[in-house]
C-alpha atoms as a PDB file:
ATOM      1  CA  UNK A   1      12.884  15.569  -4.495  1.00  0.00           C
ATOM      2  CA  UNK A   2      13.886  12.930  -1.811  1.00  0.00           C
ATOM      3  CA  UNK A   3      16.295  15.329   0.211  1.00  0.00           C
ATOM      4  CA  UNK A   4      13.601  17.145   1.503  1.00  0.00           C
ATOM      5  CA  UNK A   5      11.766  14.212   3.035  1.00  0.00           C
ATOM      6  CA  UNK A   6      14.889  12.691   4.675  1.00  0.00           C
ATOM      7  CA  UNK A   7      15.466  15.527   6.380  1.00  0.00           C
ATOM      8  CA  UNK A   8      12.737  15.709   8.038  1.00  0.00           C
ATOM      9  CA  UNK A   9      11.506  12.207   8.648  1.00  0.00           C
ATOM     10  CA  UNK A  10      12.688   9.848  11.427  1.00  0.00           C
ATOM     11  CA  UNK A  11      12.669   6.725   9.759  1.00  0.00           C
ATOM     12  CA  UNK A  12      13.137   6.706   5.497  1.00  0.00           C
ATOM     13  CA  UNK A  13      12.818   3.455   3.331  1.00  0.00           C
ATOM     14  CA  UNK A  14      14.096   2.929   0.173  1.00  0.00           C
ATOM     15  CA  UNK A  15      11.456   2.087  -1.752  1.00  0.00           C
ATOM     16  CA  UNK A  16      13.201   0.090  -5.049  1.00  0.00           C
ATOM     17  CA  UNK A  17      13.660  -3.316  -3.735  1.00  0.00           C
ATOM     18  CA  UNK A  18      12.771  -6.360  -1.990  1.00  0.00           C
ATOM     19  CA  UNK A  19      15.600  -6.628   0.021  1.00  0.00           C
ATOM     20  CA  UNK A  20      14.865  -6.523   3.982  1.00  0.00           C
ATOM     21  CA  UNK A  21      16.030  -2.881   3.994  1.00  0.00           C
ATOM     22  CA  UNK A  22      13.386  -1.827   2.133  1.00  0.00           C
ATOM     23  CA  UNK A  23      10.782  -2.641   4.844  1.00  0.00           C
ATOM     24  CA  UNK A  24       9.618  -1.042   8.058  1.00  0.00           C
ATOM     25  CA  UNK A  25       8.468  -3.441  10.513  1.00  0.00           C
ATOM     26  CA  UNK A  26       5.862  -2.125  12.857  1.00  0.00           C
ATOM     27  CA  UNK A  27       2.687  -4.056  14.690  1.00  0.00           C
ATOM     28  CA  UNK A  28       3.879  -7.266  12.794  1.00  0.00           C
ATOM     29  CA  UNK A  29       3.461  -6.166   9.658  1.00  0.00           C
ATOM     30  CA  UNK A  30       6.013  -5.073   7.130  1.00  0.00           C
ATOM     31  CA  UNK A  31       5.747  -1.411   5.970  1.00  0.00           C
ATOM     32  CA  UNK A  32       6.978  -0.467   2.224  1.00  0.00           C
ATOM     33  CA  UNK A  33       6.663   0.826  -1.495  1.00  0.00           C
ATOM     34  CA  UNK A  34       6.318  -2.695  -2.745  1.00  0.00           C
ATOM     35  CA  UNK A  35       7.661  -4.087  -5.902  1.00  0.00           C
ATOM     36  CA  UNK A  36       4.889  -6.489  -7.298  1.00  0.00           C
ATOM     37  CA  UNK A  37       2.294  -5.644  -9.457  1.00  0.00           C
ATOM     38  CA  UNK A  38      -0.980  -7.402 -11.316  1.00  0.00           C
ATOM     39  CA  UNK A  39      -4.292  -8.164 -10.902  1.00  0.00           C
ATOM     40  CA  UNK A  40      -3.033 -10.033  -7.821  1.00  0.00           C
ATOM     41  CA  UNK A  41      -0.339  -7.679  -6.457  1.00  0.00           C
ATOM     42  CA  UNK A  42      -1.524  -7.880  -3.165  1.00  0.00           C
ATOM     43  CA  UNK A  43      -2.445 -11.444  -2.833  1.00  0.00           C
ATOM     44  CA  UNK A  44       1.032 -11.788  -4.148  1.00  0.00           C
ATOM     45  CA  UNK A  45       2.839  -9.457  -1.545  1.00  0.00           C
ATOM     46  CA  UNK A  46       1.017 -11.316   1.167  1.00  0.00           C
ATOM     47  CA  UNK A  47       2.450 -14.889   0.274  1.00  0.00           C
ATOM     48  CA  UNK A  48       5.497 -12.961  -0.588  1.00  0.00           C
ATOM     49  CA  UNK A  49       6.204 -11.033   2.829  1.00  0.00           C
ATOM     50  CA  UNK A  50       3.611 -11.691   5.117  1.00  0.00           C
ATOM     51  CA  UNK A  51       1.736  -9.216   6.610  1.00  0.00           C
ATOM     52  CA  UNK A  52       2.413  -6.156   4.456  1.00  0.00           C
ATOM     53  CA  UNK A  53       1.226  -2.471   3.763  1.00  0.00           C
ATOM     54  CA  UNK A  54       2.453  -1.317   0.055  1.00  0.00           C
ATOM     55  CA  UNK A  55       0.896   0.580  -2.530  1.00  0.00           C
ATOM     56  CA  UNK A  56       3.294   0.057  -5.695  1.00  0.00           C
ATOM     57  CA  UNK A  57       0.309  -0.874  -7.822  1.00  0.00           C
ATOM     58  CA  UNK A  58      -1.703   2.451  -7.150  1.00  0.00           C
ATOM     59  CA  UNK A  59      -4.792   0.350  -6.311  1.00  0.00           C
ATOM     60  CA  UNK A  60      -6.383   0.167  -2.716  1.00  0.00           C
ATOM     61  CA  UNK A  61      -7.657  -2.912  -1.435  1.00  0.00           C
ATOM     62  CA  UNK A  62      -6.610  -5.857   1.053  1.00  0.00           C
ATOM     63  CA  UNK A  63      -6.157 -10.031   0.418  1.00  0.00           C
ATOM     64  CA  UNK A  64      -4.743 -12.591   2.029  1.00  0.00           C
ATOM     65  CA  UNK A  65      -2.306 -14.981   0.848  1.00  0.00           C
ATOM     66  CA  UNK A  66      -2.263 -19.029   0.255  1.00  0.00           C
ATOM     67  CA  UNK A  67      -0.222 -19.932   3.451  1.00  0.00           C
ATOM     68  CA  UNK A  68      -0.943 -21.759   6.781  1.00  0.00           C
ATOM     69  CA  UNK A  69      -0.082 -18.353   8.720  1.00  0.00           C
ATOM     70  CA  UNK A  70      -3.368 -16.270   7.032  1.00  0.00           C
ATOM     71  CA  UNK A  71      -0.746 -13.859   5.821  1.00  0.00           C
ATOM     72  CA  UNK A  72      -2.749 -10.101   4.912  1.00  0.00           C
ATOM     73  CA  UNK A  73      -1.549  -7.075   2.837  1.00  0.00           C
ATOM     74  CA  UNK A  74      -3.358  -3.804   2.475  1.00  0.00           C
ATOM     75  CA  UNK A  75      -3.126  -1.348  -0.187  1.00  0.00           C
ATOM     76  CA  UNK A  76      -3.968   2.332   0.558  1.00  0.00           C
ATOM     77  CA  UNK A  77      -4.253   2.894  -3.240  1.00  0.00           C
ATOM     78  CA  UNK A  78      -2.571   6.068  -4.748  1.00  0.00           C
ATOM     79  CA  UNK A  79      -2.617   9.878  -3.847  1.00  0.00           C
ATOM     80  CA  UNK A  80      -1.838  10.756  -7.672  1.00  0.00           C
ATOM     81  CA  UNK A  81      -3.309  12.475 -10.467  1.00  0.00           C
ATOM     82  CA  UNK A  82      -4.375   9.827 -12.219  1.00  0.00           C
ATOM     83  CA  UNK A  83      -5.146  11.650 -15.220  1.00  0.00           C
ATOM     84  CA  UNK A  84      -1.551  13.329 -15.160  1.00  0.00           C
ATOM     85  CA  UNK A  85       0.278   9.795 -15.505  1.00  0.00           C
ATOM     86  CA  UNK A  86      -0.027   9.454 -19.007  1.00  0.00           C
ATOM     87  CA  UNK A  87       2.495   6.359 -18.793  1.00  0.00           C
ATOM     88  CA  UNK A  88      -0.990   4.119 -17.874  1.00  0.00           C
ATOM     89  CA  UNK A  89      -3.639   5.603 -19.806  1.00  0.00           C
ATOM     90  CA  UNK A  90      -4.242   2.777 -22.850  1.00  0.00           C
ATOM     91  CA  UNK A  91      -4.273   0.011 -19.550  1.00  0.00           C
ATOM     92  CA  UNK A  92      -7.139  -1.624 -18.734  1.00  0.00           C
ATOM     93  CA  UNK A  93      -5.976  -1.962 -14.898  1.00  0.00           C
ATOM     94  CA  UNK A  94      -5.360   1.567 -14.640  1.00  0.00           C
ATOM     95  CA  UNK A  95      -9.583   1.538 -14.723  1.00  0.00           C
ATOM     96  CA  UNK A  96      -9.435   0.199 -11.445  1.00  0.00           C
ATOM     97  CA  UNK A  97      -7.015   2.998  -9.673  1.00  0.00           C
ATOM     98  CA  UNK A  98      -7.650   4.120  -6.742  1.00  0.00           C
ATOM     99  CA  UNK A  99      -7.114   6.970  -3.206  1.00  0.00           C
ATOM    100  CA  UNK A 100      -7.494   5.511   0.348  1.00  0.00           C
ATOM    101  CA  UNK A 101      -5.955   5.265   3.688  1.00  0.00           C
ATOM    102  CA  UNK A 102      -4.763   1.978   5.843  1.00  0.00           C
ATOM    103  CA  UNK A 103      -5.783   3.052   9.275  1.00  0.00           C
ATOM    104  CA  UNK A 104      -5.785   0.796  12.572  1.00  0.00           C
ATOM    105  CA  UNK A 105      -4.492   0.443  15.866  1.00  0.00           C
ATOM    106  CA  UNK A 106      -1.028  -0.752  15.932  1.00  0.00           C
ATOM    107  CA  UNK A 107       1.555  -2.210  19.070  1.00  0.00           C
ATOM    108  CA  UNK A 108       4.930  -3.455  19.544  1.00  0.00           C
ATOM    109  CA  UNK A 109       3.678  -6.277  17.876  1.00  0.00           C
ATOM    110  CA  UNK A 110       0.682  -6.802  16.398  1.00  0.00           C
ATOM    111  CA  UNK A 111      -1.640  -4.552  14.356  1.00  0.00           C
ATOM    112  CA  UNK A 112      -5.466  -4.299  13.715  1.00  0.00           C
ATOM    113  CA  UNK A 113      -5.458  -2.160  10.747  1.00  0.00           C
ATOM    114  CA  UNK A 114      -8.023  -1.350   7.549  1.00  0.00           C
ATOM    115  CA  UNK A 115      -8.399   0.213   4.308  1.00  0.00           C
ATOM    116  CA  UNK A 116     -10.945   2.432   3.182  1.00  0.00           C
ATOM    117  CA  UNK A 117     -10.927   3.683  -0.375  1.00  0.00           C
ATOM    118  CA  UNK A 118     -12.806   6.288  -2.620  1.00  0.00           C
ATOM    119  CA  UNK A 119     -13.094   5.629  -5.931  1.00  0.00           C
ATOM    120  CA  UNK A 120     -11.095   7.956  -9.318  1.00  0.00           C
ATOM    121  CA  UNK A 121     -12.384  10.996  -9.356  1.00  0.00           C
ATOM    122  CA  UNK A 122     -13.631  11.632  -5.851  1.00  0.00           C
ATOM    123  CA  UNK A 123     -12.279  15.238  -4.821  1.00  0.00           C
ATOM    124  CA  UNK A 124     -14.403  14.845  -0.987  1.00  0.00           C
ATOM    125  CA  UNK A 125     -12.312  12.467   0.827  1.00  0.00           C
ATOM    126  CA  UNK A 126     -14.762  11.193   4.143  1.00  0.00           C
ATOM    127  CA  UNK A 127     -13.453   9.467   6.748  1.00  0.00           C
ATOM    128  CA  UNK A 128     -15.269   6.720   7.982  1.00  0.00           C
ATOM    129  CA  UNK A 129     -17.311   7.081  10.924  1.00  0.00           C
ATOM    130  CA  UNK A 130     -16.923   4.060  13.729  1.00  0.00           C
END
């Protein structure tokens, strides 16, 4: 499934670690699959990491972390089925699921991004309008 993708991409991460090759560093953030999960996942990722983009835990939001540096990570949620993944459907959390984007404007080194999110079941996906 993978092949496909690698062919045709410039820049591939593996997505099934925490290792610092599993991370794409662009605009002083760190770009990846993620590993954590929870009610806190992201909150978690940002005291982890940093400054982080993931989306392991198929929810889209942002949080900071508890450090002196104001670490953020951003979620852009999941693109999936959600009714296909049958793994998750007795969860509670799974209720909270959700499809967005992280959008911004991102340099060298330093990034000014966002998330915007549309809740299960939306099939119209609107951009916001600035």
């Amino acid at each position: 499934m993978l092949e496909p993708i690698k062919r045709h991409t410039k820049v591939f991460i593996e997505h099934h670690g925490v290792l610092p090759n599993c991370w794409f560093e662009m605009g002083g953030f760190k770009w990846g699959h993620g590993t954590l999960f929870s009610e806190n996942f992201l909150r978690d990722s940002a005291e982890t990491w940093g400054n982080c983009v993931v989306a392991h835990a198929h929810r889209a939001g942002q949080a900071t972390g508890r450090r002196s540096d104001n670490p953020l990570a951003l979620s852009p949620g999941t693109l999936a089925d959600l009714p296909a993944m049958e793994y998750a459907h007795k969860r509670r959390g799974t209720l909270a699921w959700s499809h967005g984007i992280v959008f911004g404007e991102v340099s060298k080194d330093q990034a000014h991004l966002y998330v915007h999110q549309w809740p299960q079941g939306e099939t119209r996906w609107v951009l916001p309008s600035f």
